[in-house]
PDB file of N, CA and C in Angstrom:
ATOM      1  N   UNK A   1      40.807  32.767  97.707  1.00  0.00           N
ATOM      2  CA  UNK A   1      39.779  31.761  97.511  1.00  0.00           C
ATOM      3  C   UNK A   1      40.434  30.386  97.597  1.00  0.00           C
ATOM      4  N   UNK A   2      40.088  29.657  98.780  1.00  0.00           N
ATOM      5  CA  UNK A   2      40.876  28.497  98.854  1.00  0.00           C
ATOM      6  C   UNK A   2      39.602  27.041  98.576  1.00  0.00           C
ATOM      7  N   UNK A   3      39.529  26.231  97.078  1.00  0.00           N
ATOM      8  CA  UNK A   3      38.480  25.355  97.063  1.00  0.00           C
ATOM      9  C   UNK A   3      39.551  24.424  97.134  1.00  0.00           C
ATOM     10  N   UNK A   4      40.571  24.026  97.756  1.00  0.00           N
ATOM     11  CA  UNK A   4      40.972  23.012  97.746  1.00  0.00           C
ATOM     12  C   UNK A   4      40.282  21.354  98.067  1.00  0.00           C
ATOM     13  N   UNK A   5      39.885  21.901  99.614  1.00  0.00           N
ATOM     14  CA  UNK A   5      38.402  21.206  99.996  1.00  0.00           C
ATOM     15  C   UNK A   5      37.489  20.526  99.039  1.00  0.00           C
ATOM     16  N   UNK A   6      36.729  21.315  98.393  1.00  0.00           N
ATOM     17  CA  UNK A   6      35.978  21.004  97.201  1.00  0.00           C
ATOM     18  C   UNK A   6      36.345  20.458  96.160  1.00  0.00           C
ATOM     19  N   UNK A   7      37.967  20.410  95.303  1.00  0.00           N
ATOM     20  CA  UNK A   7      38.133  19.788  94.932  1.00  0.00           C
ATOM     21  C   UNK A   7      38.858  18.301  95.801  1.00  0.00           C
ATOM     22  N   UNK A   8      38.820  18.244  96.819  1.00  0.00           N
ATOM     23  CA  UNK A   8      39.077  16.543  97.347  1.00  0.00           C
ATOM     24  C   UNK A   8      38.128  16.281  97.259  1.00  0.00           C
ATOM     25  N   UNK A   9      37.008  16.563  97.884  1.00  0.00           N
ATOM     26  CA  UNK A   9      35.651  16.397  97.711  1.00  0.00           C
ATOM     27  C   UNK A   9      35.407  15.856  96.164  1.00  0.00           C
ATOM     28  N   UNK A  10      35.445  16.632  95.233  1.00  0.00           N
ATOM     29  CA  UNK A  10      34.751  15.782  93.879  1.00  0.00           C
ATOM     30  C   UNK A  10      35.773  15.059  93.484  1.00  0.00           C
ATOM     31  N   UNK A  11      37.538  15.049  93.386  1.00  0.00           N
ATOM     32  CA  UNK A  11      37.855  13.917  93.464  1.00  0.00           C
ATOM     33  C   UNK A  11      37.759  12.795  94.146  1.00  0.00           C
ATOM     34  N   UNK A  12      37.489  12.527  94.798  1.00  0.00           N
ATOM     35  CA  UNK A  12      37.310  11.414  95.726  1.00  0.00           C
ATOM     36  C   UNK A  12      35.785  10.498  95.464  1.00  0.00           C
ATOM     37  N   UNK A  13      34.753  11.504  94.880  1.00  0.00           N
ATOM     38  CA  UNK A  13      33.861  10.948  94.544  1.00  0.00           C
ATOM     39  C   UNK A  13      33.699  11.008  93.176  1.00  0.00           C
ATOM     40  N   UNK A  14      35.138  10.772  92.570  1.00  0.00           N
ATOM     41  CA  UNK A  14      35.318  10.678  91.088  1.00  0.00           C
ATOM     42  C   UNK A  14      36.276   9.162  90.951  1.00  0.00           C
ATOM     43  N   UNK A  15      37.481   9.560  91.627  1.00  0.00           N
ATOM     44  CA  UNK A  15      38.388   8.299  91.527  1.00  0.00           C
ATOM     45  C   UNK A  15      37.329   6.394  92.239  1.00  0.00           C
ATOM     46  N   UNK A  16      36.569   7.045  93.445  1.00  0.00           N
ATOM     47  CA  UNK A  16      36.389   5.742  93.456  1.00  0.00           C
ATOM     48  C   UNK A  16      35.299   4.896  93.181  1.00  0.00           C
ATOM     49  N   UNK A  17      34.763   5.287  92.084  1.00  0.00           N
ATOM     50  CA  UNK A  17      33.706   5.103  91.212  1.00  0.00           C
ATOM     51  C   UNK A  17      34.506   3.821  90.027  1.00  0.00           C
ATOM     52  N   UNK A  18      35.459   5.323  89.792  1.00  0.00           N
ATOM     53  CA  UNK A  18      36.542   4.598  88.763  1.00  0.00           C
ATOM     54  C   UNK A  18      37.211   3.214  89.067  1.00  0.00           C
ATOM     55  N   UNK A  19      37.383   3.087  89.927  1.00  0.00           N
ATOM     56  CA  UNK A  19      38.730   2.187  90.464  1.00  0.00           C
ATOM     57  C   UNK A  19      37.421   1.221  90.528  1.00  0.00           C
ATOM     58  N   UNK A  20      36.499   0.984  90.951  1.00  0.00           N
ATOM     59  CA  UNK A  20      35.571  -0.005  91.411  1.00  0.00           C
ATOM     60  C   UNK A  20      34.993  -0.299  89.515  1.00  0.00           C
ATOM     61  N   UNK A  21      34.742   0.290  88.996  1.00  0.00           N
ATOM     62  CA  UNK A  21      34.545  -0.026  87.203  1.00  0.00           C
ATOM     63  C   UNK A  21      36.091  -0.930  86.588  1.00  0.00           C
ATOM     64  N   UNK A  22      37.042  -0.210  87.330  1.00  0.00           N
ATOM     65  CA  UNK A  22      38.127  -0.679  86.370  1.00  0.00           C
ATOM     66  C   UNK A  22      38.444  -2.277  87.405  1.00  0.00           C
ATOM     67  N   UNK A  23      38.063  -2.391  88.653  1.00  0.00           N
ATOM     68  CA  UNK A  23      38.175  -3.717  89.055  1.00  0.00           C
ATOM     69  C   UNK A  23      37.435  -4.667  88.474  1.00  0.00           C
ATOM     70  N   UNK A  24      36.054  -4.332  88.460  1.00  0.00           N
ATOM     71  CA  UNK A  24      34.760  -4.857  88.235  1.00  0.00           C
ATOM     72  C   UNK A  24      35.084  -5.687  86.223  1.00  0.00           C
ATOM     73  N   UNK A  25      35.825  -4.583  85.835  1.00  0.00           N
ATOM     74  CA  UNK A  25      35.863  -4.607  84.463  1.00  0.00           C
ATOM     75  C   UNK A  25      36.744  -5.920  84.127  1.00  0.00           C
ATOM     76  N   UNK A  26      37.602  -5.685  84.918  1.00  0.00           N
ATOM     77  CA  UNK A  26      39.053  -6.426  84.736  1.00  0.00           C
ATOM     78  C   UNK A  26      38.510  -7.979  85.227  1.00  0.00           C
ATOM     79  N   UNK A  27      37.648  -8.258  86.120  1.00  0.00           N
ATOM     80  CA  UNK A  27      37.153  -9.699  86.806  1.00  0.00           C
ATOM     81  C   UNK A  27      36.101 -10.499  85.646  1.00  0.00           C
ATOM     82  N   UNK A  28      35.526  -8.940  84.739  1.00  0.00           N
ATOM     83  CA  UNK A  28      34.497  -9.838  83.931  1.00  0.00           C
ATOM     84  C   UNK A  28      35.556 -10.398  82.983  1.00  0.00           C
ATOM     85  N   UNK A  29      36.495  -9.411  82.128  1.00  0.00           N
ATOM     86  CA  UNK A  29      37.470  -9.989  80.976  1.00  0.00           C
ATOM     87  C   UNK A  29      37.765 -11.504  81.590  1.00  0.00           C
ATOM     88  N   UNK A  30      38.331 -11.091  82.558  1.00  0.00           N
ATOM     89  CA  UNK A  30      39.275 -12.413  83.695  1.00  0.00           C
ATOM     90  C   UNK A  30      38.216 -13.654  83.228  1.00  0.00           C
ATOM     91  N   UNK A  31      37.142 -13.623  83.383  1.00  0.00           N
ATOM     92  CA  UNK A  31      36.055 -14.777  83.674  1.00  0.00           C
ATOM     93  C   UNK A  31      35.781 -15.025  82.175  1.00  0.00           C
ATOM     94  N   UNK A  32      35.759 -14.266  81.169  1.00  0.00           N
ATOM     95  CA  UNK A  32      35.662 -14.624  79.668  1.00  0.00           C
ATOM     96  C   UNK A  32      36.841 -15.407  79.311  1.00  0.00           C
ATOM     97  N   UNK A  33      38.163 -14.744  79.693  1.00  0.00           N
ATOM     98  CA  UNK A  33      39.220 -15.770  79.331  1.00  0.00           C
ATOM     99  C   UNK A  33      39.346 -16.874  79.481  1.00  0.00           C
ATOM    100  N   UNK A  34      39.046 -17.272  80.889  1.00  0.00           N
ATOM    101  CA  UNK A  34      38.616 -18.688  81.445  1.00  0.00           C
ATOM    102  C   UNK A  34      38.183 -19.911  81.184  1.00  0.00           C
ATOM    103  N   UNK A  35      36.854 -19.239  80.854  1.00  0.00           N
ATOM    104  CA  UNK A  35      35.850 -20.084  79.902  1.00  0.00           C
ATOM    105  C   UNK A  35      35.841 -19.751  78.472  1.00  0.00           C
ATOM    106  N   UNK A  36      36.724 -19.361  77.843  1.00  0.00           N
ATOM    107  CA  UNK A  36      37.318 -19.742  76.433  1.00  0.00           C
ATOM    108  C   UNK A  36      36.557 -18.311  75.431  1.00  0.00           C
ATOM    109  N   UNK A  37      35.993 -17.684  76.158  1.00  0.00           N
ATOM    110  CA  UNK A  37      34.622 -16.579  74.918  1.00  0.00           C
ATOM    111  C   UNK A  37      35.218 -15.762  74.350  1.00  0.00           C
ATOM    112  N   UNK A  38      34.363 -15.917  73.111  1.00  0.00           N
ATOM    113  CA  UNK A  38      35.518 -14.616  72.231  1.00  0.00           C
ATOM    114  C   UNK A  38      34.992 -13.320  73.220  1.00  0.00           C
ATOM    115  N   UNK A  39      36.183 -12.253  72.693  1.00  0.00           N
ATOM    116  CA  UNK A  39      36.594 -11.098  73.905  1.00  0.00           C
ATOM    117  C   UNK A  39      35.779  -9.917  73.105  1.00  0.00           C
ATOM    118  N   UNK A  40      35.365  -9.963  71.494  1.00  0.00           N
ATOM    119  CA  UNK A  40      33.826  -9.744  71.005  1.00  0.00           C
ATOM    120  C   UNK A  40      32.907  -9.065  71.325  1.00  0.00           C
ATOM    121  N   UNK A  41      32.312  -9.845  72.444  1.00  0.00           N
ATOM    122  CA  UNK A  41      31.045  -9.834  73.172  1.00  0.00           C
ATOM    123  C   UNK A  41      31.274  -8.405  73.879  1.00  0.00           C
ATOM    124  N   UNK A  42      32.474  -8.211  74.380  1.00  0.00           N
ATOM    125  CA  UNK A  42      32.489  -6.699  75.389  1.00  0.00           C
ATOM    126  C   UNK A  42      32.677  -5.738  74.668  1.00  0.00           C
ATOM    127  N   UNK A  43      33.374  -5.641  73.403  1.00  0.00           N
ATOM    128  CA  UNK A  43      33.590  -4.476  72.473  1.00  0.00           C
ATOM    129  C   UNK A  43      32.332  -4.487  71.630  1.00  0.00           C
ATOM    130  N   UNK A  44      31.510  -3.742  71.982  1.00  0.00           N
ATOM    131  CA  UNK A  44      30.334  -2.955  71.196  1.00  0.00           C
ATOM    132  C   UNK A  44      30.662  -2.264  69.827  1.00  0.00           C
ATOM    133  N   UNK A  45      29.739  -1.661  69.181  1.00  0.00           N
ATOM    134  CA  UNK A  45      30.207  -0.997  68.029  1.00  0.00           C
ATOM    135  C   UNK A  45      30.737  -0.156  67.980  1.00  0.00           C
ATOM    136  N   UNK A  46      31.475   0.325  67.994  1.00  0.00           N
ATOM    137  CA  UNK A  46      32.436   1.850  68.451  1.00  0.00           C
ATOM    138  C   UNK A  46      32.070   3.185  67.568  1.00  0.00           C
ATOM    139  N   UNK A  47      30.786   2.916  67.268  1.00  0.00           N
ATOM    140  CA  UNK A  47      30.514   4.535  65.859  1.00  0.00           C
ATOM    141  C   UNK A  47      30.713   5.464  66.969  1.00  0.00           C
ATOM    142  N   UNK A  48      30.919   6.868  66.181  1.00  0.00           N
ATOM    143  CA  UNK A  48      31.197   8.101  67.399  1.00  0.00           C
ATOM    144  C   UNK A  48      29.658   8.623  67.298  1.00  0.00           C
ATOM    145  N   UNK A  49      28.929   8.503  68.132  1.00  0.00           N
ATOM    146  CA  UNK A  49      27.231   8.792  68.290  1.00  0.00           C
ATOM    147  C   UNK A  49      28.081  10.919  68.689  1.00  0.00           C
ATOM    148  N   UNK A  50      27.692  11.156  67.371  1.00  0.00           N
ATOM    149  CA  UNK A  50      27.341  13.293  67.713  1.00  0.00           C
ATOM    150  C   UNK A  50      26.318  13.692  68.938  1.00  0.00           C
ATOM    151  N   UNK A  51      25.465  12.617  68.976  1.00  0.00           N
ATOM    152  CA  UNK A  51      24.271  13.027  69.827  1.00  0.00           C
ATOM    153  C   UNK A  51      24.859  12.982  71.579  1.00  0.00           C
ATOM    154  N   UNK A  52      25.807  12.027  71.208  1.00  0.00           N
ATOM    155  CA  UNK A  52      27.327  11.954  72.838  1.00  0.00           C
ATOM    156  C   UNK A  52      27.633  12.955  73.047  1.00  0.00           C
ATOM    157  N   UNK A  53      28.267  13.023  72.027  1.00  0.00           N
ATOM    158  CA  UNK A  53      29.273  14.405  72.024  1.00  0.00           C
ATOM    159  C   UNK A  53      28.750  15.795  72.112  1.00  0.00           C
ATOM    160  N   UNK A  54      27.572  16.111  71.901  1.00  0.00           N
ATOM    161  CA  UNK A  54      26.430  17.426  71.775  1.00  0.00           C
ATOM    162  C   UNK A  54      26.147  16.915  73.654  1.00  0.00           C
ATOM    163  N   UNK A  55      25.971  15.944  73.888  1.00  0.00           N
ATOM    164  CA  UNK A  55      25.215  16.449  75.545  1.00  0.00           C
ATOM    165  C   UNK A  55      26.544  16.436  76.337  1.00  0.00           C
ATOM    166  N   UNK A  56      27.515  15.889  76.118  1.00  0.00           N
ATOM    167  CA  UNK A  56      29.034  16.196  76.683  1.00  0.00           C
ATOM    168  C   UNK A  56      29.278  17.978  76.648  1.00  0.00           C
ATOM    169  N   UNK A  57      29.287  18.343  74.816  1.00  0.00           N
ATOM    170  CA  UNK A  57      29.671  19.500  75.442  1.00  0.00           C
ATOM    171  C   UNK A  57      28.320  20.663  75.768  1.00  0.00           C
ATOM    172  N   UNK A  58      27.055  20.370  75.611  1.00  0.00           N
ATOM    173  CA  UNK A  58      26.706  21.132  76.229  1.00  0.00           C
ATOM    174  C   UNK A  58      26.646  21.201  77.706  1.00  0.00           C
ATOM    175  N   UNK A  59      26.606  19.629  78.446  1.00  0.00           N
ATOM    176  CA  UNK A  59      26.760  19.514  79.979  1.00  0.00           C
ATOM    177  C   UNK A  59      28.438  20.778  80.224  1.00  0.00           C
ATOM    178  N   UNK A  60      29.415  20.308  79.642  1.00  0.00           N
ATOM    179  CA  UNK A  60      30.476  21.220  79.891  1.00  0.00           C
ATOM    180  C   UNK A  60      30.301  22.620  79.985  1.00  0.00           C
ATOM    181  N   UNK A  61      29.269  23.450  78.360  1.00  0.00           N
ATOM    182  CA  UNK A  61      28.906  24.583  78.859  1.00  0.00           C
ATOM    183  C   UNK A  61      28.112  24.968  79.625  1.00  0.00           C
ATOM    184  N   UNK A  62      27.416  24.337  80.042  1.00  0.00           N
ATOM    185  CA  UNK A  62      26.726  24.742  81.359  1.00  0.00           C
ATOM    186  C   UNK A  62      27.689  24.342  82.724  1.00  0.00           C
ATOM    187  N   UNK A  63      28.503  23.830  83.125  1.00  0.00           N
ATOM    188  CA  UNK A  63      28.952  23.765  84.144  1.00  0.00           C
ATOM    189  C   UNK A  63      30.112  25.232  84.186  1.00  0.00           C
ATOM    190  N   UNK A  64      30.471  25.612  83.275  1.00  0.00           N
ATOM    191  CA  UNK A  64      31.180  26.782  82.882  1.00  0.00           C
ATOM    192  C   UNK A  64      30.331  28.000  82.997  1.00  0.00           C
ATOM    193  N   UNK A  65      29.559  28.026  82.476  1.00  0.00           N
ATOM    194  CA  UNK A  65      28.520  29.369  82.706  1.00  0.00           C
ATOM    195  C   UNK A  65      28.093  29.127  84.822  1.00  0.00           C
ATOM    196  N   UNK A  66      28.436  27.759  84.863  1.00  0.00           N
ATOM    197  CA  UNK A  66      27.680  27.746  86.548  1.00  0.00           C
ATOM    198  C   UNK A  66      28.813  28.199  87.172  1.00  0.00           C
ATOM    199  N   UNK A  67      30.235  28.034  87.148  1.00  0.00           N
ATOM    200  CA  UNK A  67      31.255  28.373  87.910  1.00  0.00           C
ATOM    201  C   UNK A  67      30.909  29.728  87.593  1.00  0.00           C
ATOM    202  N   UNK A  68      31.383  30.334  86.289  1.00  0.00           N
ATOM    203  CA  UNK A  68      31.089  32.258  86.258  1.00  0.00           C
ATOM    204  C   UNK A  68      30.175  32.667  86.853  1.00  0.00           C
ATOM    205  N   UNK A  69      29.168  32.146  87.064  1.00  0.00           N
ATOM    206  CA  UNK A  69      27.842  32.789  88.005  1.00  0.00           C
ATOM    207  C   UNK A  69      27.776  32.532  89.402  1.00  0.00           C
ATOM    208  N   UNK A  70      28.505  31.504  89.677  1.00  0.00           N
ATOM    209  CA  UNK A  70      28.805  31.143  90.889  1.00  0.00           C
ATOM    210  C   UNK A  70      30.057  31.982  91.750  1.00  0.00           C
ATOM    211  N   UNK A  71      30.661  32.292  90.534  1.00  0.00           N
ATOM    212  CA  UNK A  71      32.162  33.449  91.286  1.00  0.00           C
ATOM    213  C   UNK A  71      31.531  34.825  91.265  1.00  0.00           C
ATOM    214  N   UNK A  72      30.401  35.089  90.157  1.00  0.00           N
ATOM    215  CA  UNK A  72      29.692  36.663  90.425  1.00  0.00           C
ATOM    216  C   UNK A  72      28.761  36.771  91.787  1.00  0.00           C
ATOM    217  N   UNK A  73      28.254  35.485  92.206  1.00  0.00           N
ATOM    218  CA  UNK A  73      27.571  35.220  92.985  1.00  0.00           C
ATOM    219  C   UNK A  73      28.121  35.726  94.455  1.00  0.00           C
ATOM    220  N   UNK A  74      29.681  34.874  94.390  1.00  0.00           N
ATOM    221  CA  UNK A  74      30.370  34.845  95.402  1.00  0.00           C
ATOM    222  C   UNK A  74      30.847  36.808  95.803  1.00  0.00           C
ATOM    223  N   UNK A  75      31.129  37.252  94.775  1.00  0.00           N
ATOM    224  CA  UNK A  75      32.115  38.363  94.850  1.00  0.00           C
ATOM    225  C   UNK A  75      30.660  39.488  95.076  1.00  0.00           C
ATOM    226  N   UNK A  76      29.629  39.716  94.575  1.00  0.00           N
ATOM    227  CA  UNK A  76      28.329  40.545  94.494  1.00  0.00           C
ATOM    228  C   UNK A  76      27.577  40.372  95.802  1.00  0.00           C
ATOM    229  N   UNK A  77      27.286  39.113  96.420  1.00  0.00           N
ATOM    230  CA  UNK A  77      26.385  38.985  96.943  1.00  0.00           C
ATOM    231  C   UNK A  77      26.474  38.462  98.293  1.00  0.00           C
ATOM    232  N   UNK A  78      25.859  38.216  99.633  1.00  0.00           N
ATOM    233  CA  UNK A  78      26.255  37.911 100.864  1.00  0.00           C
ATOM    234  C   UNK A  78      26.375  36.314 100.878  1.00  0.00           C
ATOM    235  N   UNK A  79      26.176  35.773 100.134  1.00  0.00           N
ATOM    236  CA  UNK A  79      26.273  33.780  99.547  1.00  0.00           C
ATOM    237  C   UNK A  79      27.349  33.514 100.334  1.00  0.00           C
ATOM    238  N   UNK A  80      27.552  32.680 100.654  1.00  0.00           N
ATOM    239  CA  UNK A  80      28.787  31.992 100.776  1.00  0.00           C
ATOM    240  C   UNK A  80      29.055  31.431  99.643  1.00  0.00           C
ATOM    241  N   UNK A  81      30.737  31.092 100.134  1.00  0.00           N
ATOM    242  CA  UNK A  81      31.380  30.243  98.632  1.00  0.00           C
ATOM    243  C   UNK A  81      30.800  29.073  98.052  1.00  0.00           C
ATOM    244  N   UNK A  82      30.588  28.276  98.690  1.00  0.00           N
ATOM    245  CA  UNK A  82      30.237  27.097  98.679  1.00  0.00           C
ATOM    246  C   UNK A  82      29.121  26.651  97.982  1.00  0.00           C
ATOM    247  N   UNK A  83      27.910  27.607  98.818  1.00  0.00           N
ATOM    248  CA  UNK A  83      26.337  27.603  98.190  1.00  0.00           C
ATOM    249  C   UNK A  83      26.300  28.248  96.637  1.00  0.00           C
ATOM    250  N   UNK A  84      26.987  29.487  97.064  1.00  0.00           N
ATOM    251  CA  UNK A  84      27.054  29.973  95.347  1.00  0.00           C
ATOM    252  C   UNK A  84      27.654  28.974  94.008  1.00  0.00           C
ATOM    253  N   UNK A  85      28.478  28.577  94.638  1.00  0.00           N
ATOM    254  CA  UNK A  85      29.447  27.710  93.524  1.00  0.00           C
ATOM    255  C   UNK A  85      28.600  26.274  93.221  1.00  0.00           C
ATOM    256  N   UNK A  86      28.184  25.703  93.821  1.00  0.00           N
ATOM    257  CA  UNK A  86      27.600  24.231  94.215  1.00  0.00           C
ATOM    258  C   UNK A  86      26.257  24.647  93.465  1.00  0.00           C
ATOM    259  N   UNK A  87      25.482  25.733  93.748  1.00  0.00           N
ATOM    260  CA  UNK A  87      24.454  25.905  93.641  1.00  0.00           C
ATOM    261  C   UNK A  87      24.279  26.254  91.622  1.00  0.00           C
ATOM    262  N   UNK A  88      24.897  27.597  91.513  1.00  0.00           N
ATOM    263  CA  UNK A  88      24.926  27.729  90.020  1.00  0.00           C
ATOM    264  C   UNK A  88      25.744  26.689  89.415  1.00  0.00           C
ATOM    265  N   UNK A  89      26.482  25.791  89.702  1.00  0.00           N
ATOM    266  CA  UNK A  89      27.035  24.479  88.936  1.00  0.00           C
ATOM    267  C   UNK A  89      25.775  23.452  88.280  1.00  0.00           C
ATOM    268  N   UNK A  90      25.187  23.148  89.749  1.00  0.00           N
ATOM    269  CA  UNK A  90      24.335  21.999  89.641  1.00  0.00           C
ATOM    270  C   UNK A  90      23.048  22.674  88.744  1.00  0.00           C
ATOM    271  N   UNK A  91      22.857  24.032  89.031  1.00  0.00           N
ATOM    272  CA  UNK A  91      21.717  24.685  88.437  1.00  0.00           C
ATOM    273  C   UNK A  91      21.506  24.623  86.478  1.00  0.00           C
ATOM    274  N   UNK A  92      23.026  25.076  86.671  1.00  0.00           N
ATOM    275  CA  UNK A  92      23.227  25.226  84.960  1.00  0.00           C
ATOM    276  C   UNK A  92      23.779  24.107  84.596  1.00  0.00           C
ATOM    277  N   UNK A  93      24.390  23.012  85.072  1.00  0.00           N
ATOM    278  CA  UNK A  93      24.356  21.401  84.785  1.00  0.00           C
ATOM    279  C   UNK A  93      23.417  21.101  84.489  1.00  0.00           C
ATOM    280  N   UNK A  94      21.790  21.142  85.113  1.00  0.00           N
ATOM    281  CA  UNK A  94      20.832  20.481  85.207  1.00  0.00           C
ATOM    282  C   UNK A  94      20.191  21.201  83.431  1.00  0.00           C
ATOM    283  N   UNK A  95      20.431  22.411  83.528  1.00  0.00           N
ATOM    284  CA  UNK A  95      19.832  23.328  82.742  1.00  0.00           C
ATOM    285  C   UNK A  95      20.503  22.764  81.125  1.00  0.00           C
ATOM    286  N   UNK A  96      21.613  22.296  81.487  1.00  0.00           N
ATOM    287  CA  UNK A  96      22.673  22.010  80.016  1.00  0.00           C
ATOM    288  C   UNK A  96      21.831  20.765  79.922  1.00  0.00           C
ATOM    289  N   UNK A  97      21.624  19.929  80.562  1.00  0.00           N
ATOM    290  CA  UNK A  97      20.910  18.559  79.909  1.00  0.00           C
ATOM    291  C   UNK A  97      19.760  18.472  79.807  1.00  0.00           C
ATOM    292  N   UNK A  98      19.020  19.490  80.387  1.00  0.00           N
ATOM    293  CA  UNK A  98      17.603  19.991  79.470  1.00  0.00           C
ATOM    294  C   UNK A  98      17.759  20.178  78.249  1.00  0.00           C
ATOM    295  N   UNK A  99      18.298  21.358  77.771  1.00  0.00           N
ATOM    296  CA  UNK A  99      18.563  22.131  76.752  1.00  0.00           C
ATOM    297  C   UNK A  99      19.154  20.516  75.664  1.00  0.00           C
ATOM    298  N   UNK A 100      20.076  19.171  75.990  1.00  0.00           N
ATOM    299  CA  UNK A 100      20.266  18.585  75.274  1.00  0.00           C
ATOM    300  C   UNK A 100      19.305  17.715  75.041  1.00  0.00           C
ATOM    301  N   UNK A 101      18.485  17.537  76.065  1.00  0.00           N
ATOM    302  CA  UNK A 101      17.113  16.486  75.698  1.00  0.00           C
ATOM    303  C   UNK A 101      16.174  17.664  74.722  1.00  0.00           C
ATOM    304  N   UNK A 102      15.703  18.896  74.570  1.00  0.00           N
ATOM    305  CA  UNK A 102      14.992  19.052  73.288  1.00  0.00           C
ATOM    306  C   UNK A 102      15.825  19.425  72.034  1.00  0.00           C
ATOM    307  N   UNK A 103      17.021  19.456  72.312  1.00  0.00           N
ATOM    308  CA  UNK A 103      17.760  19.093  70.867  1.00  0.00           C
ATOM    309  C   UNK A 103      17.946  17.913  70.152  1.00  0.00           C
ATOM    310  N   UNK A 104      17.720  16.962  71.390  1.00  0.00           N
ATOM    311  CA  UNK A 104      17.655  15.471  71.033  1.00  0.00           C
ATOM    312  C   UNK A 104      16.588  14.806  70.370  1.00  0.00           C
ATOM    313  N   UNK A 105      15.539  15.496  71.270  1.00  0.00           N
ATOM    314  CA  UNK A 105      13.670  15.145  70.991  1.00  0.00           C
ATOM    315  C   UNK A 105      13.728  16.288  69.132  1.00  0.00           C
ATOM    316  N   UNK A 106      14.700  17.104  69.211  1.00  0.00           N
ATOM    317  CA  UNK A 106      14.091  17.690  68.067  1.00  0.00           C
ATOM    318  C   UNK A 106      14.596  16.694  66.336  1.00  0.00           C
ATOM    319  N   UNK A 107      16.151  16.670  66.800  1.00  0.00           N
ATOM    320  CA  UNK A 107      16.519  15.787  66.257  1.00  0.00           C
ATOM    321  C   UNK A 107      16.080  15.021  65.950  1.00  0.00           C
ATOM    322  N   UNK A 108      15.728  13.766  66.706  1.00  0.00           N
ATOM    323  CA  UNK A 108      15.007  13.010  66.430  1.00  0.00           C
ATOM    324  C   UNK A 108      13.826  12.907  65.640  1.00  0.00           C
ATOM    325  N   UNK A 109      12.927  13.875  65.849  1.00  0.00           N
ATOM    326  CA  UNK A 109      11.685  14.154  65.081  1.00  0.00           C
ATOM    327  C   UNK A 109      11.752  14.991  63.829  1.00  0.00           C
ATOM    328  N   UNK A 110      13.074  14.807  63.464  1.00  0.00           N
ATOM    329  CA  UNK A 110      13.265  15.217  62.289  1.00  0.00           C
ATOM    330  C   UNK A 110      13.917  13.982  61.791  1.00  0.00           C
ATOM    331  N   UNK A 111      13.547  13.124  62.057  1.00  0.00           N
ATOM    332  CA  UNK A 111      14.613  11.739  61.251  1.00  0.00           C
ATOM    333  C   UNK A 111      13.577  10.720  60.621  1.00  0.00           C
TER     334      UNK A 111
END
């Protein structure tokens, strides 16, 4: 099983997302220093929000349950690699941030 491919593929549309935030980031500081502003204004409140961290790791378990179904997919069935893998990823991705929006909506309506 060679995804080498696939992973250049999502690195590449990982790193230069990044690099364009961390330029972008670095020009706004740059322009606060300049004009004298406290540095304040960009550091937000830093509490650790659980409700983050609950759709983080449920997005994670669902992308995990999508690779395993995506390799049973691959090895069981006439799929190709690609469709199987791509397909149960994005499927049970989509499915993990469902599942965190009515834990969220429930949450919530219990507050």
């Amino acid at each position: 099983m060679d995804i080498t491919g696939v992973v250049a593929i999502i690195s590449s549309f990982g790193i230069i997302p990044l690099i364009i935030f961390l330029v972008h980031r670095h020009k706004e500081r740059k322009a606060l220093i300049e004009k004298g502003m406290d540095m304040s204004l960009l550091v937000g409140d830093k509490k650790c929000s659980t409700l983050e961290s609950l759709k983080y790791g449920v997005l994670l378990i669902g992308l995990a349950i999508g690779i395993l179904i995506g390799n049973i997919l691959d090895a069981y069935t006439g799929l190709n690699e690609e469709v199987s893998y791509f397909s149960m990823i994005f499927l049970f991705g989509g499915l993990a941030l469902l599942v965190f929006y009515g834990l969220a909506k429930k949450q919530e309506a219990e507050k």
